[in-house]
N, C-alpha and C. Protein backbone atom coordinates (compact mmCIF):
# COMPACT_ATOMS: atom_id res chain seq x y z
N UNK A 1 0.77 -15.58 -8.52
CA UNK A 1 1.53 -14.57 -7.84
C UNK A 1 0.89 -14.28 -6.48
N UNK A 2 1.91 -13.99 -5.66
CA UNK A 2 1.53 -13.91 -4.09
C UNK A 2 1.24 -12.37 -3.88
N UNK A 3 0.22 -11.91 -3.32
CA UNK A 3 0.56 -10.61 -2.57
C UNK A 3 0.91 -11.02 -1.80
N UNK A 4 1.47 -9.29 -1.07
CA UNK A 4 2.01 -9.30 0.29
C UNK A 4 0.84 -9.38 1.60
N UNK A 5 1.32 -10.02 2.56
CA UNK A 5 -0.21 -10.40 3.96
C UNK A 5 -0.11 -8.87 4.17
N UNK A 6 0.58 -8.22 4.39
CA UNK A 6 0.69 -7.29 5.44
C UNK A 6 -0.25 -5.61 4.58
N UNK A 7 -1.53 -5.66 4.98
CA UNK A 7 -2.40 -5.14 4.04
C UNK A 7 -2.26 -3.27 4.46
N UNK A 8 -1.29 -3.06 5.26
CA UNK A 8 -1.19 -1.93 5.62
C UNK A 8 0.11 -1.17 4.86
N UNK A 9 0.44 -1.95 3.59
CA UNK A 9 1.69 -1.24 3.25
C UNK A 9 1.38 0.17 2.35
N UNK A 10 2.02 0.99 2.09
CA UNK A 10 1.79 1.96 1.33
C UNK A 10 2.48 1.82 -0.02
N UNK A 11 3.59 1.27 0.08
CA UNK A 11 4.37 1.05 -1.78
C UNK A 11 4.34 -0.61 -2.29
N UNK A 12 3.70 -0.85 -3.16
CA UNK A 12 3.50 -2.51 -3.71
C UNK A 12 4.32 -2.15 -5.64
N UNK A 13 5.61 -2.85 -5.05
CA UNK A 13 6.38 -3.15 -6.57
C UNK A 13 5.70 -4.88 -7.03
N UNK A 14 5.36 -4.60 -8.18
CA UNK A 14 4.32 -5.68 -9.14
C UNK A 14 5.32 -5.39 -10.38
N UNK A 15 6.24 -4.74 -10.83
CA UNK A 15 6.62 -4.75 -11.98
C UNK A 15 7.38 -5.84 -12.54
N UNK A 16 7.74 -6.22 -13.54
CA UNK A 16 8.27 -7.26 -13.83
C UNK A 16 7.86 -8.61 -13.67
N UNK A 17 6.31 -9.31 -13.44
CA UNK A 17 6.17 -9.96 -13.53
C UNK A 17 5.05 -10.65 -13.91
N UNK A 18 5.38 -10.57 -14.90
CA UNK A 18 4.22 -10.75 -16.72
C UNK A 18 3.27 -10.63 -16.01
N UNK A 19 2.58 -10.07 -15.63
CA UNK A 19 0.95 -9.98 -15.66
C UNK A 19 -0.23 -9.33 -17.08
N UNK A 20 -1.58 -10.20 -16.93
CA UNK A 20 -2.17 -9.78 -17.72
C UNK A 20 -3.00 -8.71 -17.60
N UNK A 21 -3.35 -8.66 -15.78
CA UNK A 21 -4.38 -7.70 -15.12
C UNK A 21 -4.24 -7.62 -14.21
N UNK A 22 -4.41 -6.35 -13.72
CA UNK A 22 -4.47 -5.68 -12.33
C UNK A 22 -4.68 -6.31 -10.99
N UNK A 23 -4.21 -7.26 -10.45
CA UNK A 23 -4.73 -7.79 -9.29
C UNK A 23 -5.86 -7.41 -8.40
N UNK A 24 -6.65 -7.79 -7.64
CA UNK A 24 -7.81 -6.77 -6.90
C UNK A 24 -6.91 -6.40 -5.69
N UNK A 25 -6.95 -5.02 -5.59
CA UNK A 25 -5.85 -4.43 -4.84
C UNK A 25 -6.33 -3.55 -3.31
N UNK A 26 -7.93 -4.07 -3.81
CA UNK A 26 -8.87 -3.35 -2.35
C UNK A 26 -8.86 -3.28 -1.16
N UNK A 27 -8.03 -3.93 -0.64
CA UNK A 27 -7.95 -4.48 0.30
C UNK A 27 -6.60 -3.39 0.88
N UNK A 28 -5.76 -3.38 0.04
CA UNK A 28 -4.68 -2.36 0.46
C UNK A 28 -4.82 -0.72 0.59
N UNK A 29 -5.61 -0.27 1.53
CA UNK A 29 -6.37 1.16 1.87
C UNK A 29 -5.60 1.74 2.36
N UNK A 30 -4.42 1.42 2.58
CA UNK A 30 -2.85 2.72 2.55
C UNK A 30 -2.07 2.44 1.32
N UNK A 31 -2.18 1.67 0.01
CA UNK A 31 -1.57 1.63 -0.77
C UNK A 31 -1.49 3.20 -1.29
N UNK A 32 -0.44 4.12 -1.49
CA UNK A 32 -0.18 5.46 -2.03
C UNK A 32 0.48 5.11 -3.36
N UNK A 33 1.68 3.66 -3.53
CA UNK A 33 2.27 4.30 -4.37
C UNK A 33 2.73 2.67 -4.93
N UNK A 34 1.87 2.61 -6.51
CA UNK A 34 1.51 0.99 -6.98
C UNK A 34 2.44 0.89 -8.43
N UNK A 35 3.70 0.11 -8.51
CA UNK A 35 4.54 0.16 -9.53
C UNK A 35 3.97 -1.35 -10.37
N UNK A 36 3.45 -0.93 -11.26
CA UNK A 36 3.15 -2.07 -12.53
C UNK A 36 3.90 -2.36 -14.01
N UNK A 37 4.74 -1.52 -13.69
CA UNK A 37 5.51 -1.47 -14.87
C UNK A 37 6.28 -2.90 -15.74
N UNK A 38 6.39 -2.82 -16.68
CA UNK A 38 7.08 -4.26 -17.49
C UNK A 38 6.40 -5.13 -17.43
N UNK A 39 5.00 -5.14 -17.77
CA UNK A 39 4.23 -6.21 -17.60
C UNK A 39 3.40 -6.45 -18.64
N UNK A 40 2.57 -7.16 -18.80
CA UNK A 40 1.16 -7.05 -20.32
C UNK A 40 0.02 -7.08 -19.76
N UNK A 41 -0.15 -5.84 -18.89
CA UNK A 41 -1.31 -5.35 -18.55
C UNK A 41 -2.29 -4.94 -19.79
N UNK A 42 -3.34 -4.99 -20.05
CA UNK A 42 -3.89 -4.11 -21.22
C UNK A 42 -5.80 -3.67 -20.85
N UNK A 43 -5.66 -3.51 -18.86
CA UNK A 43 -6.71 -2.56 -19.07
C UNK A 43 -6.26 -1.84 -17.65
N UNK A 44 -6.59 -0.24 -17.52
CA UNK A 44 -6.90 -0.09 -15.56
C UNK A 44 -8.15 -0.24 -15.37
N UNK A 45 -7.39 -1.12 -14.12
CA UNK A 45 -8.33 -1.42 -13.53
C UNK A 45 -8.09 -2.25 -11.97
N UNK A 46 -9.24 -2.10 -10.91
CA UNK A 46 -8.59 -2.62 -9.67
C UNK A 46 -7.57 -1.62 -8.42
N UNK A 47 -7.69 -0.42 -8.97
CA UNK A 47 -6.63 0.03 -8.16
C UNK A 47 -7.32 1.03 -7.20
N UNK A 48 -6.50 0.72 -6.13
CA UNK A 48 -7.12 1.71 -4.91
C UNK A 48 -7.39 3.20 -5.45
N UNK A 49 -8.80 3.48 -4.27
CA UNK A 49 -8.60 4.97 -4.29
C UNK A 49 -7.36 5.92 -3.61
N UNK A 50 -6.90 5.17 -3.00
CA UNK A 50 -5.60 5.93 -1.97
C UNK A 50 -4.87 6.37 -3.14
N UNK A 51 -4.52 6.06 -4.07
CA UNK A 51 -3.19 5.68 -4.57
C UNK A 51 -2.82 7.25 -5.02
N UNK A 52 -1.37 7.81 -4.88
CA UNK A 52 -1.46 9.42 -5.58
C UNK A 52 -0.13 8.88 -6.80
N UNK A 53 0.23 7.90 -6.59
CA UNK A 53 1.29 7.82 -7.70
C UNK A 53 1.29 6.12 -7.93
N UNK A 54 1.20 5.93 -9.75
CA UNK A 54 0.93 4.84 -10.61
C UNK A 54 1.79 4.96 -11.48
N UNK A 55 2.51 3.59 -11.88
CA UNK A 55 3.40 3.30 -12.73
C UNK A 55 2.81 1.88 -13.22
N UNK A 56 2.43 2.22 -14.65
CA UNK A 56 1.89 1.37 -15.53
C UNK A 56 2.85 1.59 -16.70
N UNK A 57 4.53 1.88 -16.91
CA UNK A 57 4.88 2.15 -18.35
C UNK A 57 5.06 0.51 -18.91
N UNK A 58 5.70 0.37 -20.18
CA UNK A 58 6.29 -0.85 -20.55
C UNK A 58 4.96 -2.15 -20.07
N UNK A 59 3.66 -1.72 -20.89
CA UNK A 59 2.67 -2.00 -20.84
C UNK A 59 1.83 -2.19 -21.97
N UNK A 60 0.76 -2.67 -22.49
CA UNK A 60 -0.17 -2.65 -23.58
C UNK A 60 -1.82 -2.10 -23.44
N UNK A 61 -1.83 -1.22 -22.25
CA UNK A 61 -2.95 -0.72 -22.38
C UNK A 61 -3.55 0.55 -23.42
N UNK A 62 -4.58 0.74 -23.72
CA UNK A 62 -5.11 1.16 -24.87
C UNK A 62 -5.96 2.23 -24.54
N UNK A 63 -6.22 2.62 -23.34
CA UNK A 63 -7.23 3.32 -22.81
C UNK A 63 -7.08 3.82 -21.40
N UNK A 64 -6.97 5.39 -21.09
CA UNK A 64 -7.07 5.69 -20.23
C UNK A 64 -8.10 5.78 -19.33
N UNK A 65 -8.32 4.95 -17.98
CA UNK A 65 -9.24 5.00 -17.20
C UNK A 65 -9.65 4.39 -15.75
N UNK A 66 -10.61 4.48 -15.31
CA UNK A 66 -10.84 3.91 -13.80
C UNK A 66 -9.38 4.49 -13.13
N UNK A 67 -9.35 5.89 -12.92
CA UNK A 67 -7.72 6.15 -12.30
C UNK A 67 -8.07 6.74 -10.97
N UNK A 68 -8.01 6.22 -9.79
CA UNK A 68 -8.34 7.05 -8.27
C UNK A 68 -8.15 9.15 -8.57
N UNK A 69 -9.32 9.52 -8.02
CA UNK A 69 -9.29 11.09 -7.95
C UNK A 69 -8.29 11.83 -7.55
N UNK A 70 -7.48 11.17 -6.85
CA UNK A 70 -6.19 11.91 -6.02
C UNK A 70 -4.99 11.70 -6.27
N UNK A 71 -4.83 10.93 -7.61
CA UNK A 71 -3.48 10.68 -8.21
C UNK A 71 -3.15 11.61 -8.86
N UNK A 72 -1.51 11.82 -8.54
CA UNK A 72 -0.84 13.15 -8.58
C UNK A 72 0.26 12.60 -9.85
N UNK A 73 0.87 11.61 -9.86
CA UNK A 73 1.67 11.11 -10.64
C UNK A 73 0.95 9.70 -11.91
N UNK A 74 1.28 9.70 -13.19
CA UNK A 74 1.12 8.50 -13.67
C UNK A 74 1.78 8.37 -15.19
N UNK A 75 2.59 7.24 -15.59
CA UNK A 75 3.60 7.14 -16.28
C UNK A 75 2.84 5.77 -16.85
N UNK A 76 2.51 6.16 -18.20
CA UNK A 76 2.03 5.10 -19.32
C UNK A 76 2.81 5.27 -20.09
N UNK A 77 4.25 5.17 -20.27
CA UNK A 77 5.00 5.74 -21.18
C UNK A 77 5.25 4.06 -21.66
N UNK A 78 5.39 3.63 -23.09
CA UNK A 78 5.45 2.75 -23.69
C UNK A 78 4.41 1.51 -23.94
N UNK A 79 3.07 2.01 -23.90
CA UNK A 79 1.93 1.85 -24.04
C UNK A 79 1.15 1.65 -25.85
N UNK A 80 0.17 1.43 -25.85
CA UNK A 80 -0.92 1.67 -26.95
C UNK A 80 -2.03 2.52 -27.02
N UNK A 81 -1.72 3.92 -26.10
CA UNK A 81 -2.61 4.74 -25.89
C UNK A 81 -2.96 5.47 -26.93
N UNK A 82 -4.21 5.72 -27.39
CA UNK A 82 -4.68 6.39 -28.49
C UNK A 82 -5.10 7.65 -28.17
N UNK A 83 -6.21 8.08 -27.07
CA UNK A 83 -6.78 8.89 -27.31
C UNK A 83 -6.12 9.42 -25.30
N UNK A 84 -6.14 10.64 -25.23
CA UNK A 84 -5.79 11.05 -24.08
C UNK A 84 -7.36 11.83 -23.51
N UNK A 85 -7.77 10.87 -22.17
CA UNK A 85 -8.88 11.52 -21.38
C UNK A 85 -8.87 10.41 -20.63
N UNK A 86 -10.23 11.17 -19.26
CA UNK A 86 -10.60 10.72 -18.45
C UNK A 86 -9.18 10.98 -17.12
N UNK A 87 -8.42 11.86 -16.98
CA UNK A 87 -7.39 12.06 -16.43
C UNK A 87 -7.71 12.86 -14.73
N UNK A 88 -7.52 12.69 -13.84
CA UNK A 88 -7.82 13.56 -12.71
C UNK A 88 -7.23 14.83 -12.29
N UNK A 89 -8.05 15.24 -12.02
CA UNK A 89 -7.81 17.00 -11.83
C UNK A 89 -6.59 17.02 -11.11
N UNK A 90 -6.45 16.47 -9.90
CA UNK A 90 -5.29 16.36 -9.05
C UNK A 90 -3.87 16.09 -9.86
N UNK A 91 -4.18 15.42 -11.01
CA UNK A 91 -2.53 15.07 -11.52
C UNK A 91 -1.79 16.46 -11.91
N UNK A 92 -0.27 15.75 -11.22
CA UNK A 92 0.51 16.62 -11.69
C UNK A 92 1.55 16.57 -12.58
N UNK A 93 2.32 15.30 -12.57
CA UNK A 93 3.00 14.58 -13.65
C UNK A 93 2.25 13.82 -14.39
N UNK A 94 2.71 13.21 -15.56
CA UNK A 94 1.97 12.96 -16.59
C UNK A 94 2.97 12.18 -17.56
N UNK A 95 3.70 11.52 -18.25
CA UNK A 95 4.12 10.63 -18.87
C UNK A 95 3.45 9.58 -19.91
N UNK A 96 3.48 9.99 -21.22
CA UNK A 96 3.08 9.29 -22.04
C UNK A 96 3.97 9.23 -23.21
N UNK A 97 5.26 9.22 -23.20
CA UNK A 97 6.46 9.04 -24.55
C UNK A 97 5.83 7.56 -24.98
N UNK A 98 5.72 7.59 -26.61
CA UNK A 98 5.99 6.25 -27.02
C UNK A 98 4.64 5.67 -26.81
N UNK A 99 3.47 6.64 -27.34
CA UNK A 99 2.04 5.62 -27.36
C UNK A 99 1.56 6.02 -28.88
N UNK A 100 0.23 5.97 -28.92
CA UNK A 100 -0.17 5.93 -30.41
C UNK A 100 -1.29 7.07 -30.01
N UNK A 101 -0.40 8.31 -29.47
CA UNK A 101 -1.76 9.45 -29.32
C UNK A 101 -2.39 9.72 -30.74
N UNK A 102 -3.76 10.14 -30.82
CA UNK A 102 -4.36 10.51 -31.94
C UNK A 102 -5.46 11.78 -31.75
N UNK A 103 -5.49 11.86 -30.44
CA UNK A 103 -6.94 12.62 -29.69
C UNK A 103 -6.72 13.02 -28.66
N UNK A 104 -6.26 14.18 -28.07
CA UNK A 104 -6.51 14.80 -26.56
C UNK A 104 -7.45 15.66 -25.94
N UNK A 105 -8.42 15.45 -25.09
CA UNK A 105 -9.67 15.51 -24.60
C UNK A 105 -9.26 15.95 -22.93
N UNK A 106 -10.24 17.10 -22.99
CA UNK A 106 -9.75 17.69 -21.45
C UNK A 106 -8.85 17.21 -20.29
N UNK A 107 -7.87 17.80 -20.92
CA UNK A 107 -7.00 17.96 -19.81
C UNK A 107 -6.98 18.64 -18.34
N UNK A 108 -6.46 18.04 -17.27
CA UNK A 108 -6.54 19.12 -16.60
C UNK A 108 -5.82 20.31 -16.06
């Protein structure tokens, strides 16, 4: 899979195309807003600090984590999430329908 050259974009759609892992996405230091959705991701990981809104649903990750401090939005909805933590203070939406919660641990 190709990224895009143009390393100044702010929105990168990645959904829909089977991936196993997070691409290294460092490089994109205005990325704000990273759609991963429909894919077989099953860890975070790789993603800018810029980012304030993440879409990882229709996914197999198992564990919430490595999530930039300033993300305001994030949608794991159709996931294998067990235990809910490690979440940033800044979030404001939140989406998790359809995981395998068992444990929720400071919220913010």
């Amino acid at each position: 899979m190709e990224l895009p050259k143009d390393l100044t974009i702010d929105t990168l759609n990645l959904g829909y195309k089977n991936l196993t892992k997070i691409p290294d996405l460092s490089k994109y230091t205005n990325l704000t807003y990273l759609y991963l959705n429909n894919n077989r991701i099953t860890k975070i990981e790789n993603v800018p600090q810029s980012l304030k809104r993440l879409d990882l649903s229709n996914n197999k990750i198992t564990k919430i984590e490595n999530l930039p401090l300033n993300l305001t939005y994030l949608d794991l909805i159709n996931n294998q999430i067990i235990k809910i933590e490690n979440l940033p203070q800044s979030l404001i939406e939140l989406y998790l329908v359809n995981n395998q919660i068992q444990k929720i641990e400071n919220l913010p």
